[in-house]
Every structure is written in structure tokens, then in C-alpha cells.
N, C-alpha and C. Protein backbone atom coordinates (compact mmCIF):
# COMPACT_ATOMS: atom_id res chain seq x y z
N UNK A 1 0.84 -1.19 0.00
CA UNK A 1 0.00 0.00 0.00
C UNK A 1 0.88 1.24 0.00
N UNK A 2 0.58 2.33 -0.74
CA UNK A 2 1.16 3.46 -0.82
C UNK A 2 1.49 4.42 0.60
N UNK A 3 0.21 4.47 1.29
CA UNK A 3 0.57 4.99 3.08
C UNK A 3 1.25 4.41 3.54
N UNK A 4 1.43 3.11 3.67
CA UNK A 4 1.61 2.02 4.43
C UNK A 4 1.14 1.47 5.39
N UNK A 5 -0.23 2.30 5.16
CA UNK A 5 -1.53 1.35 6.41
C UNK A 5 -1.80 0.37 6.00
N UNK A 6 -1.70 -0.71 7.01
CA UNK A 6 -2.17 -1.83 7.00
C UNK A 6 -3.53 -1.86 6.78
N UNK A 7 -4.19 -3.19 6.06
CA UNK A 7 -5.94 -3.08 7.06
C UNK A 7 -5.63 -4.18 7.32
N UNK A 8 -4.78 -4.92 7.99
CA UNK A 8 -4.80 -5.78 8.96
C UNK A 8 -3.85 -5.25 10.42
N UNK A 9 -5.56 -5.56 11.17
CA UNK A 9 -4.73 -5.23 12.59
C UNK A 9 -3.59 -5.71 12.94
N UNK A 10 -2.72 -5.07 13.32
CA UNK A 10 -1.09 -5.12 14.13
C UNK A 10 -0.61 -5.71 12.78
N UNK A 11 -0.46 -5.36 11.99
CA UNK A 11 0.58 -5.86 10.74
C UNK A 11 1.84 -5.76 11.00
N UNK A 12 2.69 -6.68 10.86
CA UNK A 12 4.25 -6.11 11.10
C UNK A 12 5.13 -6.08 10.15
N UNK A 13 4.65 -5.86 9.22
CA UNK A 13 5.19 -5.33 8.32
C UNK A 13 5.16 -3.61 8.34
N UNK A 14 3.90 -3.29 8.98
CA UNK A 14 3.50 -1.85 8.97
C UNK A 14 4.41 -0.80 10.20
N UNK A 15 4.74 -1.72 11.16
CA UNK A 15 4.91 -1.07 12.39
C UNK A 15 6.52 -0.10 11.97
N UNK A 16 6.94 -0.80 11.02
CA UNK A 16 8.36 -0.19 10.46
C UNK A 16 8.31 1.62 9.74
N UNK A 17 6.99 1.98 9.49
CA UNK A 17 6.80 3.26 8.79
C UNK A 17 6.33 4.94 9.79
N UNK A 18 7.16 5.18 9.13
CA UNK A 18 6.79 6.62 9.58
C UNK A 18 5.54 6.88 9.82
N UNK A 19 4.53 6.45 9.02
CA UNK A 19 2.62 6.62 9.27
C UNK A 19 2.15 5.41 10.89
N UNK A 20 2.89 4.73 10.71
CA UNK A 20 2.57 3.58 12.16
C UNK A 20 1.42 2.76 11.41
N UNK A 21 1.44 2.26 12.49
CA UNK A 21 0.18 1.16 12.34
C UNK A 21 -1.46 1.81 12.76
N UNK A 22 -2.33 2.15 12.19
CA UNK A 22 -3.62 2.80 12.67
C UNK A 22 -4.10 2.01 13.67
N UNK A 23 -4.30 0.63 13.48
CA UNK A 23 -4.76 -0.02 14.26
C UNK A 23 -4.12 0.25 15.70
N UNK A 24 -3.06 0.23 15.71
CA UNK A 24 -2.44 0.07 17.06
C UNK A 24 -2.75 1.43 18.16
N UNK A 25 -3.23 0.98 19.28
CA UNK A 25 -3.42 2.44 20.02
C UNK A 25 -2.10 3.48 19.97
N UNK A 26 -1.35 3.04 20.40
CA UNK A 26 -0.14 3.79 20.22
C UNK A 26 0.37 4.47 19.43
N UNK A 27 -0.38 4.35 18.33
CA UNK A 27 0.17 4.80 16.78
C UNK A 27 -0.25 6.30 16.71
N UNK A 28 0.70 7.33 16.46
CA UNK A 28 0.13 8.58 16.43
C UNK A 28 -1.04 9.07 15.72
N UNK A 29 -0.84 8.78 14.29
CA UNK A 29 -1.68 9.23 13.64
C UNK A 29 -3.14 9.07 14.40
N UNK A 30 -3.23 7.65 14.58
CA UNK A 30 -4.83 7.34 15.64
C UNK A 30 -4.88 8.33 16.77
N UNK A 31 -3.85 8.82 16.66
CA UNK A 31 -4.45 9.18 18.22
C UNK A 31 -4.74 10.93 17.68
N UNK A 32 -4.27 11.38 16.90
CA UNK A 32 -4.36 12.83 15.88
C UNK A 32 -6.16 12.48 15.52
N UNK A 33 -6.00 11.27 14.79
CA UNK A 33 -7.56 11.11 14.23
C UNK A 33 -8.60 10.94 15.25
N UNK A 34 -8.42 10.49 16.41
CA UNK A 34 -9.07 10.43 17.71
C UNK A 34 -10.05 11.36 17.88
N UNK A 35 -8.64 12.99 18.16
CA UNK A 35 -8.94 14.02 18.58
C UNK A 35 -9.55 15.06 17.54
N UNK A 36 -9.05 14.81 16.43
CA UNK A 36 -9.28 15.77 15.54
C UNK A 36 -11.34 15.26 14.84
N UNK A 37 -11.46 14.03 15.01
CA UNK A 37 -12.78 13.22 14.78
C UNK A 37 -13.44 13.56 15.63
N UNK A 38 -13.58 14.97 16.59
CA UNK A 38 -14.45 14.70 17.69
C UNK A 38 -15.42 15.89 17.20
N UNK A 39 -17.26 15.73 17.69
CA UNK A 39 -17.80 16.90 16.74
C UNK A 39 -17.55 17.86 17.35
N UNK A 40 -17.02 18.16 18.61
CA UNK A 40 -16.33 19.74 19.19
C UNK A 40 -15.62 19.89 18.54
N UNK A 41 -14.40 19.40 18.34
CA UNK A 41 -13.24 19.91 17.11
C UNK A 41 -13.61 20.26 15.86
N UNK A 42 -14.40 19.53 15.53
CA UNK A 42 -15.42 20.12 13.97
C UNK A 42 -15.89 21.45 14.49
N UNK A 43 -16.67 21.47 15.21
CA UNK A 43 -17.35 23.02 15.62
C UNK A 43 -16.31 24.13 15.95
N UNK A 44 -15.54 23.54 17.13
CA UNK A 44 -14.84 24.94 17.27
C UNK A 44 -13.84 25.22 16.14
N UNK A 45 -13.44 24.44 15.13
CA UNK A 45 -12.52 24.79 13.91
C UNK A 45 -13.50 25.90 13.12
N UNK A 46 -14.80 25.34 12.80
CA UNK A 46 -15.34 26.02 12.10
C UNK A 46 -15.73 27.44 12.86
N UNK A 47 -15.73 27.45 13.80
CA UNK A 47 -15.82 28.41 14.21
C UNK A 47 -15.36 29.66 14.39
N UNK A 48 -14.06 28.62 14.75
CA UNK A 48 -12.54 30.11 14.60
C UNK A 48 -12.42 30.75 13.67
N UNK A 49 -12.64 29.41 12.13
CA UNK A 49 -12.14 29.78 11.45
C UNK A 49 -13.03 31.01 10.67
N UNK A 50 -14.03 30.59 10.80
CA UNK A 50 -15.40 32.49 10.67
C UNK A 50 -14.85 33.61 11.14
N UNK A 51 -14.23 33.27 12.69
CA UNK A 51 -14.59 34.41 13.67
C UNK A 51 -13.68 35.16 13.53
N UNK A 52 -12.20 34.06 13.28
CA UNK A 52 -10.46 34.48 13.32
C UNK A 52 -10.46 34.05 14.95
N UNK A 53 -10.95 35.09 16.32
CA UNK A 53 -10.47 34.96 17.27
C UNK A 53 -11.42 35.71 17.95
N UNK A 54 -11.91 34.84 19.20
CA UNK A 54 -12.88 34.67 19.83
C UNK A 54 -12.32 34.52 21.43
N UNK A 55 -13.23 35.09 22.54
CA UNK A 55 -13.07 35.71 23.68
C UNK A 55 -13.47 34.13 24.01
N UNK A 56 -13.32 33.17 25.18
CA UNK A 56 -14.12 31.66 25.68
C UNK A 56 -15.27 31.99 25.53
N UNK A 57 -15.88 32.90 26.19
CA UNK A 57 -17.33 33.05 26.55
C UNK A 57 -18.02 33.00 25.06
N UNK A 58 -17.93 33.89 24.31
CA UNK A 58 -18.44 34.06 22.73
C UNK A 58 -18.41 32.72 22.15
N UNK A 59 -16.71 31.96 22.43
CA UNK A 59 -16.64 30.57 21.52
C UNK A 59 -17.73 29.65 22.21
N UNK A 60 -17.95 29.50 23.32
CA UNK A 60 -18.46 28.78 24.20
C UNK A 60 -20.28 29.06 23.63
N UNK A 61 -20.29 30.24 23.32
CA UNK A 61 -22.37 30.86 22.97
C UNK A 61 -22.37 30.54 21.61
N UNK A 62 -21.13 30.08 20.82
CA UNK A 62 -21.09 29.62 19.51
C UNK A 62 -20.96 28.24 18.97
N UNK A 63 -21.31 27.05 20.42
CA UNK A 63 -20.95 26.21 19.72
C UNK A 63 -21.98 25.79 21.44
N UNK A 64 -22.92 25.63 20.39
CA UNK A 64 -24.13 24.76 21.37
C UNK A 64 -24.48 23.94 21.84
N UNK A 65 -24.29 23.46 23.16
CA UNK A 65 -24.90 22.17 23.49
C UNK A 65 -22.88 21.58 24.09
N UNK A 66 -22.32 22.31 24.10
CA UNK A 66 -20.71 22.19 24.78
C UNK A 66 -20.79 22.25 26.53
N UNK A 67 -20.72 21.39 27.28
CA UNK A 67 -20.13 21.88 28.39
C UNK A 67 -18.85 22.95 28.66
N UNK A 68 -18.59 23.79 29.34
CA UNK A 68 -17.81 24.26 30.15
C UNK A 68 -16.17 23.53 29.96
N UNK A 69 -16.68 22.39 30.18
CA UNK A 69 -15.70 20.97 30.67
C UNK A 69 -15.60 20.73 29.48
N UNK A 70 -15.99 20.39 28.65
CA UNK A 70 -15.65 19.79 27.49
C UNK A 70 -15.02 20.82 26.27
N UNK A 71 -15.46 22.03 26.56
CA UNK A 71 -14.76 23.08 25.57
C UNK A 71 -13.38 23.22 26.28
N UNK A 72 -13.30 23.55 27.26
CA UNK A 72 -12.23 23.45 28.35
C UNK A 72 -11.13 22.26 27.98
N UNK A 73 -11.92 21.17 28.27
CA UNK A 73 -10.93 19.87 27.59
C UNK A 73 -10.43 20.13 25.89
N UNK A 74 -11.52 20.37 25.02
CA UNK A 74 -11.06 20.30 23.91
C UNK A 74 -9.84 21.34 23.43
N UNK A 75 -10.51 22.52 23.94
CA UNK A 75 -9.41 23.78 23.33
C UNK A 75 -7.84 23.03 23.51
N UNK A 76 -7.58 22.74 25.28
CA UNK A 76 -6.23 22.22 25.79
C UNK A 76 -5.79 21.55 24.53
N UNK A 77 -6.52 20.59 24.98
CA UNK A 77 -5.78 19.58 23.56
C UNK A 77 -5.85 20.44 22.42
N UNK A 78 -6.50 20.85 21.68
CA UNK A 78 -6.30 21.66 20.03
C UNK A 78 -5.05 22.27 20.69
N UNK A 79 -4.55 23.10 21.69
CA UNK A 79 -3.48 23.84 21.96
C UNK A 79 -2.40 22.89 22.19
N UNK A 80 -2.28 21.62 22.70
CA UNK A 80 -1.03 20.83 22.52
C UNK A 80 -0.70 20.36 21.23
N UNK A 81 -2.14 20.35 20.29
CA UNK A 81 -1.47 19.74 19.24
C UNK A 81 -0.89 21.13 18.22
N UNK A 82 -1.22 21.98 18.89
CA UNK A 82 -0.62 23.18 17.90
C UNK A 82 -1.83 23.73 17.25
N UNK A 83 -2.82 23.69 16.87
CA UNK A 83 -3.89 23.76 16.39
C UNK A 83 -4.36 24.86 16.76
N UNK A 84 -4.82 25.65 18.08
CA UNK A 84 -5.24 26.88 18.19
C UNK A 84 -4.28 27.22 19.52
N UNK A 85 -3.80 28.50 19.26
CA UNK A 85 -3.52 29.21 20.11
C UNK A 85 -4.30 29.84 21.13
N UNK A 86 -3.86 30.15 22.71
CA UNK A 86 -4.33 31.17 23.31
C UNK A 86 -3.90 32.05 23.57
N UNK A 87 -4.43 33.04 23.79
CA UNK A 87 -3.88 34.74 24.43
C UNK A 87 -4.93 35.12 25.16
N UNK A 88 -3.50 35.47 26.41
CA UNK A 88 -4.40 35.97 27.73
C UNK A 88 -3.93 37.46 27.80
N UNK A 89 -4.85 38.35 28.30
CA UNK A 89 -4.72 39.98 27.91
C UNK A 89 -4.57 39.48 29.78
N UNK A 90 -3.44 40.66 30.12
CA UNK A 90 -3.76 40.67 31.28
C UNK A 90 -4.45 41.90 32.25
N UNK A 91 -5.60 40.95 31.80
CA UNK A 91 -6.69 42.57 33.22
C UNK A 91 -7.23 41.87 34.05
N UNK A 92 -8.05 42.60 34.78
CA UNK A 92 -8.94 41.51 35.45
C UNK A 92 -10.55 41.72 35.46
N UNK A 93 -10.72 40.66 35.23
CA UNK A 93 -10.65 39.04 35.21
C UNK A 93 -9.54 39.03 33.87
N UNK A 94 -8.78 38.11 33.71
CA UNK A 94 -7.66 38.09 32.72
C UNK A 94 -9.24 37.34 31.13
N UNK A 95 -8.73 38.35 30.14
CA UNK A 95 -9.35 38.22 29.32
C UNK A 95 -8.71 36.73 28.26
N UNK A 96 -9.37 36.12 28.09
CA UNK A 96 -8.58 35.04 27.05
C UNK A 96 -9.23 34.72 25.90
N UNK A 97 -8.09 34.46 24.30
CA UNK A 97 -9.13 34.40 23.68
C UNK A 97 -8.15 33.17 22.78
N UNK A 98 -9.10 32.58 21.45
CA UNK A 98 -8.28 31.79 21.21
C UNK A 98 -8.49 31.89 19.77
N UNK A 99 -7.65 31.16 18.94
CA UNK A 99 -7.71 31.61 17.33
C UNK A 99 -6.31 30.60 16.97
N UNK A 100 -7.11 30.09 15.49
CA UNK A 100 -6.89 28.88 14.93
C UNK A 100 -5.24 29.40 14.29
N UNK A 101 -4.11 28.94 14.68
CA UNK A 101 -2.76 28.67 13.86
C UNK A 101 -2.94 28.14 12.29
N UNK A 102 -1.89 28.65 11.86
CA UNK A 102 -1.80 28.32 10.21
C UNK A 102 -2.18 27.07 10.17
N UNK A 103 -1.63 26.03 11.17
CA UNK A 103 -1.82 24.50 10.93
C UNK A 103 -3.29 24.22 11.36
N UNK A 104 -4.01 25.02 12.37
CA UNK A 104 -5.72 24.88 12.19
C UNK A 104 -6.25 25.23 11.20
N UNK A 105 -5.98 26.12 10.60
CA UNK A 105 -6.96 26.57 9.51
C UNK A 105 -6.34 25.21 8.78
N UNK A 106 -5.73 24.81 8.40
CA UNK A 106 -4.94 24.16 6.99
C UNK A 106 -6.21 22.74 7.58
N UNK A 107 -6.74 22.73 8.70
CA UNK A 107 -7.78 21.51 9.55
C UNK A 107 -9.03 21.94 8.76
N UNK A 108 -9.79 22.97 8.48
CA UNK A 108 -10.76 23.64 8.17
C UNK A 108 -11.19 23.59 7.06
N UNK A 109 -9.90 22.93 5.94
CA UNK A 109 -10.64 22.47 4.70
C UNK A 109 -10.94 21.00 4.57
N UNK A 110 -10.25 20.03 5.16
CA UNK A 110 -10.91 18.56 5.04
C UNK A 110 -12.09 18.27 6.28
N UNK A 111 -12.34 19.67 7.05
CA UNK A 111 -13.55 18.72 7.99
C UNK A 111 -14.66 19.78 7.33
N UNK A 112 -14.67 20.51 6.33
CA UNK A 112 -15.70 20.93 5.32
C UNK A 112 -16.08 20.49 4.88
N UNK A 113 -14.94 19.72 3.69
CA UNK A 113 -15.68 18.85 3.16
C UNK A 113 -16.23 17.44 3.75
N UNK A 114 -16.13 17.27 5.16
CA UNK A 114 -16.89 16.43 5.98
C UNK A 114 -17.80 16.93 5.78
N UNK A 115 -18.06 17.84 6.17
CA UNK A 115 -19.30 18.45 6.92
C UNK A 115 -20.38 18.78 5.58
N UNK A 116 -19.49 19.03 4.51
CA UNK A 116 -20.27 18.93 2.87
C UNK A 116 -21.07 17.46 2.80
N UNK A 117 -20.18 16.55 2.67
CA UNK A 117 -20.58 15.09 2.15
C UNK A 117 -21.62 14.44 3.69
N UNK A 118 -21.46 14.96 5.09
CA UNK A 118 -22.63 14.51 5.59
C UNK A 118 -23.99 15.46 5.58
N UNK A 119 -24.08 16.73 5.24
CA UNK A 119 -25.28 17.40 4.68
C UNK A 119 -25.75 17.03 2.84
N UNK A 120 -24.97 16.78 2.40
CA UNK A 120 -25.20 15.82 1.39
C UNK A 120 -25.72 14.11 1.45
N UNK A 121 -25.48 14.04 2.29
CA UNK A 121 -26.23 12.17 2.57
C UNK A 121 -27.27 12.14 3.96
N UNK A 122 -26.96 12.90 4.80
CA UNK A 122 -27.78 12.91 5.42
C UNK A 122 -29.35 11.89 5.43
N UNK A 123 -30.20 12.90 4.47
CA UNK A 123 -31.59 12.67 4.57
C UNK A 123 -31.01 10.51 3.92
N UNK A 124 -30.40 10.14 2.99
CA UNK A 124 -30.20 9.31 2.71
C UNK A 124 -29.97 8.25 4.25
N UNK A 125 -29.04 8.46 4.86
CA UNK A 125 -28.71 7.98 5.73
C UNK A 125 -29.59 7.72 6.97
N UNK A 126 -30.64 9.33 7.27
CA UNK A 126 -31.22 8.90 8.04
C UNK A 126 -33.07 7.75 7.61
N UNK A 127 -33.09 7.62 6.13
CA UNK A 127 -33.67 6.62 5.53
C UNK A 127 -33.57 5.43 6.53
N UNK A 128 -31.92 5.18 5.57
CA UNK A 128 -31.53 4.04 6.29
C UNK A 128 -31.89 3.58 7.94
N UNK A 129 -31.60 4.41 8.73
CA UNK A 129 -31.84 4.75 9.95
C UNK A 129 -33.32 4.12 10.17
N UNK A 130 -33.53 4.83 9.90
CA UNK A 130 -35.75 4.48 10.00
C UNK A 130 -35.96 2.94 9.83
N UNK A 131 -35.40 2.72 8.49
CA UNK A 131 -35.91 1.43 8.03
C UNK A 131 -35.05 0.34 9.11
N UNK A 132 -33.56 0.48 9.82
CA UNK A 132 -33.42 0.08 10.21
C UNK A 132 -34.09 -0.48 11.94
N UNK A 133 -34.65 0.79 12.67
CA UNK A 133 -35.59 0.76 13.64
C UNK A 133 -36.94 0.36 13.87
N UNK A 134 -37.31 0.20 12.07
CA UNK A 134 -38.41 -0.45 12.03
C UNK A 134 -37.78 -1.85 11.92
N UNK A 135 -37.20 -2.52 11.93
CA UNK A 135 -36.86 -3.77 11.78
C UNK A 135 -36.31 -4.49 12.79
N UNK A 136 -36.03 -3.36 14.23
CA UNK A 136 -35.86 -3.74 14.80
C UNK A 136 -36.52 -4.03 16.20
């Protein structure tokens, strides 16, 4: 294979490549796709990437149905992986705001076209859905 993903779990032939093994927990990329697959990370990307740079409170009234805790959790992580920056103004209450790095935005065009191809299948999918609950 050209990546060198396996689709067989723990391949060892695979474990030798720079991409790793997907399967394997340990394997970075999985763990990039983990975080970056989560629908907060979809939202707050898209979000930034509208806003540029957003105060918590505003990002937080812009992305609905988020705990506190969970925007809290997510931003951290987007900020270890490099993904959005923060800046704290210092007043008080210390103002903080956060806004997507070159390498977030460069995130903002493949979870579009996510976000294209599941408003495009959608109504299809949730078909499926129905027919499947009736059958069950």
C-alpha cells in the first residue's frame, strides 16, 4: 500500500513506517484522528475559522450544546497539538481568547468537506436509519 496502512490489525510489516500502524493504540496518527474526529473539534474549527479569534465566553455561545468541561478539555488539547492558540490579555478578570494557527486553519478544509458530504447524505442515511428501527 502506498501509506503504508495496514488493514490488517497489528501488521508487522507496517509497524516499520513513519505513518505507524492505525490499528495500534499507540500509533500517532490514531491518536491525531481520535482528537481531531471529535464533533467539538469540527465546531470549534469552524468556528474560529469564521470568527479568526474569539473571547471563551463568545466561543463557548457559539458552539451549542458544549459543556464548560468539554470546551475546556477540547481547546487544551487543540493547543497541545498546535492547532489553536491562546492569548491571555492581562486585566482583570484576565481576558482570554483563542484563534486557529496556520496548521488549524490548513484543519478547516478537510472537515468541510466532511461536513459537505454529511449534509449531502444525510436525509439518505437517516432513511436508512428508520428502516433500520423499524426492523428492529
Amino acid at each position: 500500500m502506498e501509506d503504508r496502512t495496514s488493514t490488517t490489525p497489528g501488521h508487522p510489516e507496517v509497524t516499520s513506517s513513519p505513518r505507524g500502524d492505525l490499528f495500534s493504540p499507540e500509533c500517532p496518527t490514531r491518536r491525531l484522528l481520535d482528537r481531531v474526529g471529535s464533533k467539538w473539534v469540527a465546531m470549534i474549527v469552524k468556528t474560529l475559522a469564521e470568527a479568526g479569534e474569539l473571547r471563551y465566553a463568545d466561543l463557548k455561545r457559539r458552539t451549542p450544546g458544549v459543556s464548560a468541561k468539554m470546551l475546556t478539555q477540547t481547546l487544551r488539547g487543540l493547543e497541545d497539538d498546535h492547532l489553536v492558540v491562546r492569548r491571555v490579555e492581562p486585566t482583570v478578570p484576565p481576558a482570554v481568547h483563542y484563534s486557529l494557527t496556520p496548521l488549524g486553519r490548513s484543519l478547516d478544509e478537510p472537515l468541510a468537506a466532511l461536513r459537505d458530504w454529511a449534509e449531502t447524505h444525510m436525509s439518505e442515511i437517516d432513511q436508512h436509519r428508520q428502516e433500520t428501527a423499524r426492523q428492529a
